[in-house]
Protein backbone atom coordinates (compact mmCIF):
# COMPACT_ATOMS: atom_id res chain seq x y z
CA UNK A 1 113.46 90.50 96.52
CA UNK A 2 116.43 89.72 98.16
CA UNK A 3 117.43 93.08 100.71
CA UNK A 4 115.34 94.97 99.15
CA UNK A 5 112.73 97.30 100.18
CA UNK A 6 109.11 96.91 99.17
CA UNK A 7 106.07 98.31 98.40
CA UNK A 8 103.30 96.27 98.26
CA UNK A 9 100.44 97.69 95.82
CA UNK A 10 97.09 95.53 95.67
CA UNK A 11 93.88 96.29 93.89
CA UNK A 12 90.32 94.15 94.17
CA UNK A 13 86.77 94.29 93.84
CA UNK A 14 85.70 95.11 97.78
CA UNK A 15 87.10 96.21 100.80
CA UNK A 16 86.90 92.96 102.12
CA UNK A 17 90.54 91.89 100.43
CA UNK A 18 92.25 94.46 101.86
CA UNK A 19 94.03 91.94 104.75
CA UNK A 20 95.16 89.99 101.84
CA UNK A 21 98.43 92.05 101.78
CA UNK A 22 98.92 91.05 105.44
CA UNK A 23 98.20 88.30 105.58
CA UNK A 24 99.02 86.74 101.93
CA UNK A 25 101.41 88.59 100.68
CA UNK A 26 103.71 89.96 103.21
CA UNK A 27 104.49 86.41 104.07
CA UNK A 28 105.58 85.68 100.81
CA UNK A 29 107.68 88.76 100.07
CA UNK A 30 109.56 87.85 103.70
CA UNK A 31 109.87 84.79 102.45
CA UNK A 32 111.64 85.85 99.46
CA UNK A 33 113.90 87.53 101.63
CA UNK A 34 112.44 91.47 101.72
CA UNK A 35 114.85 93.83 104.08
CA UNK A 36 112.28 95.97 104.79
CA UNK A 37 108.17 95.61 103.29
CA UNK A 38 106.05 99.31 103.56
CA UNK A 39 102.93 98.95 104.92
CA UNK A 40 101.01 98.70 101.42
CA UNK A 41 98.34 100.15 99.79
CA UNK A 42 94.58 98.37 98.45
CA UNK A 43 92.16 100.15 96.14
CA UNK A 44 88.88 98.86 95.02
CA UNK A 45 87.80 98.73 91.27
CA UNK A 46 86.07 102.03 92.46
CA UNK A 47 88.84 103.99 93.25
CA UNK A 48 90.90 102.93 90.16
CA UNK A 49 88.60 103.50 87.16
CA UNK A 50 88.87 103.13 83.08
CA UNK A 51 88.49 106.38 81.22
CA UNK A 52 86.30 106.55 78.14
CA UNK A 53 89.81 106.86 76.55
CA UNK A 54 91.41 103.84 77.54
CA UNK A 55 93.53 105.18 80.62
CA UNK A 56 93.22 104.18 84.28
CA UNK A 57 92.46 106.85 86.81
CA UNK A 58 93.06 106.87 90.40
CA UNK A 59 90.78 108.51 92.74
CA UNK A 60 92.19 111.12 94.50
CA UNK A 61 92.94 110.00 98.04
CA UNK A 62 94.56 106.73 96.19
CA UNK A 63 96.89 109.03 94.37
CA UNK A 64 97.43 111.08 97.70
CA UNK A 65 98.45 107.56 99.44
CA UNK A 66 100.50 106.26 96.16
CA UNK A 67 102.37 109.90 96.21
CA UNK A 68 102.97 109.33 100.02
CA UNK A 69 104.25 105.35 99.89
CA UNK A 70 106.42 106.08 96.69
CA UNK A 71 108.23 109.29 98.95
CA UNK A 72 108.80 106.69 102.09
CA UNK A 73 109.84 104.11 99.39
CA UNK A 74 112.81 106.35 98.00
CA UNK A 75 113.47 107.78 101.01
CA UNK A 76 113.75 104.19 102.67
CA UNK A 77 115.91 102.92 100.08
CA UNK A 78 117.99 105.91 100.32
CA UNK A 79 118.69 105.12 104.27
CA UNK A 80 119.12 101.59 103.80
CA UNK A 81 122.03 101.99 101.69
CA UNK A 82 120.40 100.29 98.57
CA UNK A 83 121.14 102.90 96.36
CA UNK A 84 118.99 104.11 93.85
CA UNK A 85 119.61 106.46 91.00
CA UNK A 86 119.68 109.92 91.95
CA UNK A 87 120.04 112.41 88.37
CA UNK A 88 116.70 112.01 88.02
CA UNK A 89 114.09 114.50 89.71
CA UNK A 90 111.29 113.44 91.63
CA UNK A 91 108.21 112.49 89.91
CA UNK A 92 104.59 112.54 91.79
CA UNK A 93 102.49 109.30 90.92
CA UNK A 94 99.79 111.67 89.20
CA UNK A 95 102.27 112.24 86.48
CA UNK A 96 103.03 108.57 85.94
CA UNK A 97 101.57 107.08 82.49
CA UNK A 98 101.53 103.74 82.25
CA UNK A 99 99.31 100.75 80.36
CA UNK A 100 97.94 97.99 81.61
């Protein structure tokens, strides 16, 4: 994680984990050497949920937050100087598929 910017992303089973990004993890990515950690974003088993098909869901206001952190991340990286790929167009986290 060496100069690099970060997001941290954290999901658990109550509310009362949410510090553990403070206080667990952001020590660790600083650690690691981080140029710059985004204030990071927790969601509770309730607010990411398993479709009857398989898929994870994100609430709404998770995916609102996600959208939001992944705009400040690109847009952080792009001031720092870090460079990041830009021929591709900007994707909102509501279209991302992925498996877990």
């Amino acid at each position: 994680f060496k100069n690099k910017v970060i997001l941290p992303l954290a999901t658990g089973g109550s509310p009362h984990h949410m510090l553990a990004l403070d206080y667990s993890l952001r020590p660790v990515l600083q650690s690691l050497g981080a140029k710059h950690i985004l204030p990071g974003i927790y969601a509770t088993d309730a607010q990411v949920t398993l479709s009857e098909s398989g898929s994870y869901q994100v609430s709404a206001d998770i995916g609102q937050r996600l959208d939001d952190a992944v705009h400040t991340l690109v847009t952080e990286t792009l001031q720092t100087g870090l460079g990041i790929a830009t021929r591709f167009a900007p994707v909102a986290f509501s279209q991302v598929r992925c498996s877990v």
